[in-house]
C-alpha atoms as a PDB file:
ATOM      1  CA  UNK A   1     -10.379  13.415 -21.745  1.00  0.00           C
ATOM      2  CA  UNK A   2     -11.846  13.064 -25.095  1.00  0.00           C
ATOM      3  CA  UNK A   3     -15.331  11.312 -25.081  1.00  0.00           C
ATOM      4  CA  UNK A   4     -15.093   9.496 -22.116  1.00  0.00           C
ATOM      5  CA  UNK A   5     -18.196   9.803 -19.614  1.00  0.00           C
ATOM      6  CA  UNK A   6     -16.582  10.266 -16.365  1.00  0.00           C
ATOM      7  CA  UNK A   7     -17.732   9.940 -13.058  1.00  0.00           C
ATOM      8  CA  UNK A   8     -16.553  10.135  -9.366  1.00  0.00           C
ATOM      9  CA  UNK A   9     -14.386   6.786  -9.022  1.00  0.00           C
ATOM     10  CA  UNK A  10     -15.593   6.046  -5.497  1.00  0.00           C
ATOM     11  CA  UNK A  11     -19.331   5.501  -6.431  1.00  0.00           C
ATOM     12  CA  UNK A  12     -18.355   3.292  -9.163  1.00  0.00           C
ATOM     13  CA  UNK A  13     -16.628   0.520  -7.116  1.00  0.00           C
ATOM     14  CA  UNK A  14     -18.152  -2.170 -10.103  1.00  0.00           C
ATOM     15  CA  UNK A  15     -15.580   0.265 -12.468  1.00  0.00           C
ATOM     16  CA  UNK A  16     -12.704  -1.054 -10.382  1.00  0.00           C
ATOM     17  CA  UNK A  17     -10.642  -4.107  -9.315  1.00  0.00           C
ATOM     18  CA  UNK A  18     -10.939  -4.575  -5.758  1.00  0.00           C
ATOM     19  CA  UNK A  19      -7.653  -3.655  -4.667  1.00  0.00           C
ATOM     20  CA  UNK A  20      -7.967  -0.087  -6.708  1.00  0.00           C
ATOM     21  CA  UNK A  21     -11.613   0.222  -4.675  1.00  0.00           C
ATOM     22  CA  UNK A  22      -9.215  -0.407  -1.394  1.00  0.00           C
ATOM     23  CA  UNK A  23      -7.138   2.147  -2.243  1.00  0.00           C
ATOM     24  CA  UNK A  24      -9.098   4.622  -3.340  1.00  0.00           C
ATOM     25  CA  UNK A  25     -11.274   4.395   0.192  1.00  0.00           C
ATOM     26  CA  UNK A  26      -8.246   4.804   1.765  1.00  0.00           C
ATOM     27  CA  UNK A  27      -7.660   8.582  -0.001  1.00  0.00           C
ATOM     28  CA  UNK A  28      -9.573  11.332   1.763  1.00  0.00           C
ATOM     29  CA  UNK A  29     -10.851  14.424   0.459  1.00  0.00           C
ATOM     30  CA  UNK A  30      -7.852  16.289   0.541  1.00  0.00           C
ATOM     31  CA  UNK A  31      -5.646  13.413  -0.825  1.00  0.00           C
ATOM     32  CA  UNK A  32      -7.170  13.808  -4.306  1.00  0.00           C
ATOM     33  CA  UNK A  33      -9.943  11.738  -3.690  1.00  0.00           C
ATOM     34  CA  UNK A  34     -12.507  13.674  -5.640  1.00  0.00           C
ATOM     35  CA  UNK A  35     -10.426  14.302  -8.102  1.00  0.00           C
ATOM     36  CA  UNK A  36     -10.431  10.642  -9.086  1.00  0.00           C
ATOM     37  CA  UNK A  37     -12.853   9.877 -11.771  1.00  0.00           C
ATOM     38  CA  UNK A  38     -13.881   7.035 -14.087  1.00  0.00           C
ATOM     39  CA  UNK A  39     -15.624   6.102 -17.211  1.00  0.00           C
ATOM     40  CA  UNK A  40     -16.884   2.722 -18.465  1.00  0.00           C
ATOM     41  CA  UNK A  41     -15.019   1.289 -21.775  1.00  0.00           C
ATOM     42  CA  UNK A  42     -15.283  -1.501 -24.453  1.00  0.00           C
ATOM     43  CA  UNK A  43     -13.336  -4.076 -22.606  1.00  0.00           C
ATOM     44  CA  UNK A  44     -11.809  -4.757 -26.445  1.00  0.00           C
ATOM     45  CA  UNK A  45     -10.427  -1.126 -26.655  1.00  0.00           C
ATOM     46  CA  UNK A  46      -8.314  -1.519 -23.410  1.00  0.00           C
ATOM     47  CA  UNK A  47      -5.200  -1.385 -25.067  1.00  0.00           C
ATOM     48  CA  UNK A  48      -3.712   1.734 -25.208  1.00  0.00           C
ATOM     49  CA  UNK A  49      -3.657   2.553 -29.032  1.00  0.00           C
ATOM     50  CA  UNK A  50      -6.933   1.414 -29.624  1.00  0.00           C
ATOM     51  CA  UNK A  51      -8.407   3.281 -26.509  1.00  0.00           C
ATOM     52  CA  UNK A  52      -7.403   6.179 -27.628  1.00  0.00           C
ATOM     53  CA  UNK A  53      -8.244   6.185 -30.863  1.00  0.00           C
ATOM     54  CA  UNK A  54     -11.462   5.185 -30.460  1.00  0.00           C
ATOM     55  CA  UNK A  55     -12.064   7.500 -27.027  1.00  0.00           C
ATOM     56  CA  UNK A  56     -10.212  10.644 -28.924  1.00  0.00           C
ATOM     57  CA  UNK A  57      -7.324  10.799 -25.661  1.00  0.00           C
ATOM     58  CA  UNK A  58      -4.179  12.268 -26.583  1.00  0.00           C
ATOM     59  CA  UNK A  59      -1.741   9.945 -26.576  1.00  0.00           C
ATOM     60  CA  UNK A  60       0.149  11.988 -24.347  1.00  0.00           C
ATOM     61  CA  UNK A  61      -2.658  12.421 -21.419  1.00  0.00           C
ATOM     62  CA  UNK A  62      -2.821   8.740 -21.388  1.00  0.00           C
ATOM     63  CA  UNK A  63       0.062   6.507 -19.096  1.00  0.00           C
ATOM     64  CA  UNK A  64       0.704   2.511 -18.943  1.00  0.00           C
ATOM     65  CA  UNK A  65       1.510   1.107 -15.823  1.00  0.00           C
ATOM     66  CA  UNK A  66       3.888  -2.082 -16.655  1.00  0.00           C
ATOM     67  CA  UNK A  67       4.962  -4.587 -13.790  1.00  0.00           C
ATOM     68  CA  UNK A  68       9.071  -4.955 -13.806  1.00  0.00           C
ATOM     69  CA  UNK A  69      10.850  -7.691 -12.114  1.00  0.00           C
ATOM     70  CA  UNK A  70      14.680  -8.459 -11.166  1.00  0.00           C
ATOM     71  CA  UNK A  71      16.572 -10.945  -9.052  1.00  0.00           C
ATOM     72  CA  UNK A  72      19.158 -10.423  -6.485  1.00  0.00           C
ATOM     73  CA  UNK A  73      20.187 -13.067  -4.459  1.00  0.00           C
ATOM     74  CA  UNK A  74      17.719 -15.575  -5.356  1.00  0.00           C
ATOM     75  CA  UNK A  75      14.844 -12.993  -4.529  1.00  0.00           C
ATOM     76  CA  UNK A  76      12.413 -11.359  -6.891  1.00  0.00           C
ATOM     77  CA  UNK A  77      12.176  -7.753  -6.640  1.00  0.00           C
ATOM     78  CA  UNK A  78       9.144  -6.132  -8.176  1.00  0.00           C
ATOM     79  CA  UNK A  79       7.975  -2.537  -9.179  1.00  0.00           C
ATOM     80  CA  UNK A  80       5.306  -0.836 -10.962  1.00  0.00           C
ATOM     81  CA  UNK A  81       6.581   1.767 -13.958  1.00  0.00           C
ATOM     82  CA  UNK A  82       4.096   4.353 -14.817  1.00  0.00           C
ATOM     83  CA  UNK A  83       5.315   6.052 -18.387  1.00  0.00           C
ATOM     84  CA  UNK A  84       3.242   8.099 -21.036  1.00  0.00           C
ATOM     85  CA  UNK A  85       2.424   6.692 -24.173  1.00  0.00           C
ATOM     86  CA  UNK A  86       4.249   8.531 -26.542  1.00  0.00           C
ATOM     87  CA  UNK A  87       7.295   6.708 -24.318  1.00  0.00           C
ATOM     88  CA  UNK A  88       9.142   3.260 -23.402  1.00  0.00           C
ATOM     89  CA  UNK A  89      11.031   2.157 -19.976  1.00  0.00           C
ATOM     90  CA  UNK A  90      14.146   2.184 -19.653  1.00  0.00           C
ATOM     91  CA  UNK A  91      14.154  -0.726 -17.825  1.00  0.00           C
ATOM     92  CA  UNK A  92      17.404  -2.130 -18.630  1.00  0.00           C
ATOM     93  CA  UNK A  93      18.981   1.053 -17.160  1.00  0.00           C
ATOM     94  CA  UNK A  94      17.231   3.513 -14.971  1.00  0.00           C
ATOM     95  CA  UNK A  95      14.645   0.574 -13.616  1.00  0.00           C
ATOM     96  CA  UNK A  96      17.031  -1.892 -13.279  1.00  0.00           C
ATOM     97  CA  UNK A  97      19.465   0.394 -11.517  1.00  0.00           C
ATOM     98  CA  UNK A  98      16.688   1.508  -8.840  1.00  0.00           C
ATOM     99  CA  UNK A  99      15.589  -2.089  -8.213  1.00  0.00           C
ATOM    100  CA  UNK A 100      18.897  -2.793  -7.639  1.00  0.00           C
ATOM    101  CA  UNK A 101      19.326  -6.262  -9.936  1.00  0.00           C
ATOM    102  CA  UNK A 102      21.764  -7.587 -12.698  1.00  0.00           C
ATOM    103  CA  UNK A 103      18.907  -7.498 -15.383  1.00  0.00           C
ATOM    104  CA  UNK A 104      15.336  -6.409 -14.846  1.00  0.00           C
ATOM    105  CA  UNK A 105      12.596  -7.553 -17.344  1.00  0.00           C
ATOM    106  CA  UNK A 106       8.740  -6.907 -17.609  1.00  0.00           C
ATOM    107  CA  UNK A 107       7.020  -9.697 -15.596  1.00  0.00           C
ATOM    108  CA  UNK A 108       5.270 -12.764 -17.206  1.00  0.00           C
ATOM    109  CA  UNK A 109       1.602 -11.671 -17.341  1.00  0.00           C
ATOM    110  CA  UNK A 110       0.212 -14.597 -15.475  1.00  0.00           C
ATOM    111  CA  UNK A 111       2.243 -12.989 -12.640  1.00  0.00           C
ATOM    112  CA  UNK A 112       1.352  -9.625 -13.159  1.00  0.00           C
ATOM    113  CA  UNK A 113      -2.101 -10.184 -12.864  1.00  0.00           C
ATOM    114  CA  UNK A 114      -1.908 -13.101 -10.012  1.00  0.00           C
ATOM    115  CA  UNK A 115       0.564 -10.613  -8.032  1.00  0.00           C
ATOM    116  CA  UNK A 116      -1.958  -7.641  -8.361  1.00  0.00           C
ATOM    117  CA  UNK A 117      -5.173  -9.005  -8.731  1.00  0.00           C
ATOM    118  CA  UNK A 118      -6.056  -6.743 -11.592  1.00  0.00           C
ATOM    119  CA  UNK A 119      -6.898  -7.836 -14.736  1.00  0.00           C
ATOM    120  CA  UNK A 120      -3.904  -7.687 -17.806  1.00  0.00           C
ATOM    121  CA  UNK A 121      -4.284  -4.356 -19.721  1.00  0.00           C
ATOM    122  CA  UNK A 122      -5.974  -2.829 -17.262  1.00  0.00           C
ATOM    123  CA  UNK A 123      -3.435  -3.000 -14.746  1.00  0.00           C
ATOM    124  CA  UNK A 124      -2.919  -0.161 -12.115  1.00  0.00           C
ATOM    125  CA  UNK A 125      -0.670   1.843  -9.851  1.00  0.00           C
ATOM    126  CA  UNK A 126      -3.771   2.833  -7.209  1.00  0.00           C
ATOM    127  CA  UNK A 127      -3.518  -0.451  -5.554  1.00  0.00           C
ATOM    128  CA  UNK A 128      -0.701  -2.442  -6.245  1.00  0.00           C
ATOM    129  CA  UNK A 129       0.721  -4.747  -3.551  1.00  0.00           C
ATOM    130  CA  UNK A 130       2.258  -2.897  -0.345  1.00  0.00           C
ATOM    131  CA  UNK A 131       5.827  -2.584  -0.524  1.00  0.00           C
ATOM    132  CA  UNK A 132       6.242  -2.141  -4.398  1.00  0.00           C
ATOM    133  CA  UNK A 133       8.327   0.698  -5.736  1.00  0.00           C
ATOM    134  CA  UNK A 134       5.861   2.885  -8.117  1.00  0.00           C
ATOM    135  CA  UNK A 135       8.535   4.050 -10.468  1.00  0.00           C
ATOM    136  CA  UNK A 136       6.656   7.079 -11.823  1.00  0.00           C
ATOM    137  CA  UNK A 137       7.807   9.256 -14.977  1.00  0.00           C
ATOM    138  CA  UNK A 138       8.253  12.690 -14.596  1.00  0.00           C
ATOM    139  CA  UNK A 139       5.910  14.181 -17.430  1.00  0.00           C
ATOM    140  CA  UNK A 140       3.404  12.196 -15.829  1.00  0.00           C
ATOM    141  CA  UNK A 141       3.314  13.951 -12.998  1.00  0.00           C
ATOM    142  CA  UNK A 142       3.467  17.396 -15.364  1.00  0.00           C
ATOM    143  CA  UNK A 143       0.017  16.167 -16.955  1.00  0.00           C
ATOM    144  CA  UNK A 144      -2.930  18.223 -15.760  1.00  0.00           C
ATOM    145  CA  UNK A 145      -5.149  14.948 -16.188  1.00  0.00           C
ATOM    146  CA  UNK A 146      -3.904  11.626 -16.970  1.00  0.00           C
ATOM    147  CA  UNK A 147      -5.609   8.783 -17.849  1.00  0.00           C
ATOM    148  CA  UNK A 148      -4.788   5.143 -16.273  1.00  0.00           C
ATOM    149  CA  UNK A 149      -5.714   1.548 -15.597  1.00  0.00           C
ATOM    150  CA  UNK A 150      -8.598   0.965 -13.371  1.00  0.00           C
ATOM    151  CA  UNK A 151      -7.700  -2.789 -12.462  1.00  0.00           C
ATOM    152  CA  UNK A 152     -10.197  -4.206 -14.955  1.00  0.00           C
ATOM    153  CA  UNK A 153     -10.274  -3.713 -18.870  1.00  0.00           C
ATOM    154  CA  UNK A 154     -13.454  -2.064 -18.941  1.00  0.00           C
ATOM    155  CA  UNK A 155     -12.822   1.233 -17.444  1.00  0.00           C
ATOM    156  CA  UNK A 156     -10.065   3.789 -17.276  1.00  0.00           C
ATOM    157  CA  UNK A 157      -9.272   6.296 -14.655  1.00  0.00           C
ATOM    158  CA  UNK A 158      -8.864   9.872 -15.025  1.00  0.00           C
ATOM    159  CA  UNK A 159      -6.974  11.567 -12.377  1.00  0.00           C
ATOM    160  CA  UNK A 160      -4.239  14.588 -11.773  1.00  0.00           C
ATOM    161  CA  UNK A 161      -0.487  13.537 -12.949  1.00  0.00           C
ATOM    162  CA  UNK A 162       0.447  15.345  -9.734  1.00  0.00           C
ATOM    163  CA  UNK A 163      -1.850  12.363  -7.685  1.00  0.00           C
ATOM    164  CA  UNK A 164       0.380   9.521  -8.601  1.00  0.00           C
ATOM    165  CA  UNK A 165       3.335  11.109  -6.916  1.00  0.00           C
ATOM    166  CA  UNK A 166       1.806  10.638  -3.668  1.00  0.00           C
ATOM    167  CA  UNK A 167       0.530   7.125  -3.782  1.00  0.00           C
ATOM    168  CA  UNK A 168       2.589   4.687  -0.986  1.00  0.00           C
ATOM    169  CA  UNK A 169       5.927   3.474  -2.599  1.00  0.00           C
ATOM    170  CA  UNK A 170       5.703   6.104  -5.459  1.00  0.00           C
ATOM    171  CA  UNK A 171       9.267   7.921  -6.307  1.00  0.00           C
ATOM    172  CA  UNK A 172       9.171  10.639  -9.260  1.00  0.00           C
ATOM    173  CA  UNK A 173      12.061   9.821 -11.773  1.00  0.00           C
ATOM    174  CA  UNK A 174      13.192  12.237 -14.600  1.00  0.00           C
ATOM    175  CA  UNK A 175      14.941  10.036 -17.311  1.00  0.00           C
ATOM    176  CA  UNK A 176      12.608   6.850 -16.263  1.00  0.00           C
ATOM    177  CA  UNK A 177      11.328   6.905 -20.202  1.00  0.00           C
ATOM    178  CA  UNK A 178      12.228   7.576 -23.388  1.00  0.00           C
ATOM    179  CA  UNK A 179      10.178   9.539 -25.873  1.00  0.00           C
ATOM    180  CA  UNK A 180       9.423   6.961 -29.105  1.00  0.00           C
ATOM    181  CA  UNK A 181       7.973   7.508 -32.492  1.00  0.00           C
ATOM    182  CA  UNK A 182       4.626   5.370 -32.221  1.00  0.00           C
ATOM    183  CA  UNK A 183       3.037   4.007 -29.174  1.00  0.00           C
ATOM    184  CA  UNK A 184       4.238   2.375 -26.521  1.00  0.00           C
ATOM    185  CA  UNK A 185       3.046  -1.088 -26.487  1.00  0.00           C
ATOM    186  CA  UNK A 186       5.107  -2.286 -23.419  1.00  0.00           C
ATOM    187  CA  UNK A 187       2.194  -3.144 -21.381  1.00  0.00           C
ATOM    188  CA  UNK A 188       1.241  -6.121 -18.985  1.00  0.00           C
ATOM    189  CA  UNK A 189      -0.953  -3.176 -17.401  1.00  0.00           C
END
């Protein structure tokens, strides 16, 4: 986790957005709840490059969450992609295929962050909106510790891979990303 001072997420509500603080009340003990931790950031290293230069995290412990959105018949359809940073989406193929659409796009950030109620860059998959799909990447899940969005720019969460698989709406995908050469910089989370 490089340099970052952690520290149980569920003392540190003012380290979250409110819905993430929801959500994470709502995880016992034996839903990974403890193993949910936090550390205060420089709200101007929230983006992902920069964070982890300047935190020294491996660019492959730490995952975006972006906000994708498709129509079909006249109604928006809306899911949460959770991808490493050494990869992109593949959101004009494997998301738009599970969301069921014509063409699926990342959402406008205005409506990221109004839809949410996180802040942009620090969006998160603990606590999006009930009913979303939480498309999650497969070598997520395979990282011992990954390192997330806490809802606001400055923190990040630390937490299993393995956690996100069991958040409400969350489906493992193998093939959701694609590895790239520099860092991914598809983010409205």
């Amino acid at each position: 986790m490089g340099t970052l001072k952690t520290e149980p997420a569920r003392t540190r509500p003012d380290l979250l957005a409110a819905p993430t603080t929801a959500a994470l009340a709502s995880w016992g003990d034996d839903d990974w709840g403890d193993d949910v931790l936090v550390a205060p950031i420089d709200p101007d290293l929230a983006d992902t490059a920069a964070f982890c230069e300047a935190y020294e995290v491996a660019l492959d412990a730490s995952a975006n969450c972006v906000v994708v959105a498709g129509k079909r018949e006249g109604a928006v359809r809306y899911a949460a992609c959770v991808i490493l940073a050494t990869t992109r989406a593949d959101v004009n193929g494997v998301v738009r295929r599970m969301l069921d659409v014509r063409k699926a796009s990342f959402a406008p950030m205005a409506e990221a962050v109004e839809l949410t109620g996180m802040e942009y860059g620090g969006i998160t998959p603990v606590g999006l909106p009930e009913g979303w799909p939480i498309l999650v990447d497969a070598r997520v899940i395979a990282t011992p510790y990954v390192i997330i969005g806490s809802g606001v720019r400055h923190s990040k969460i630390a937490l299993p891979g393995a956690a996100l698989a069991t958040l409400p709406g969350a489906q493992v995908v193998d093939g959701l990303a694609k590895v790239v050469d520099t860092v991914s910089r598809e983010s409205n989370g």
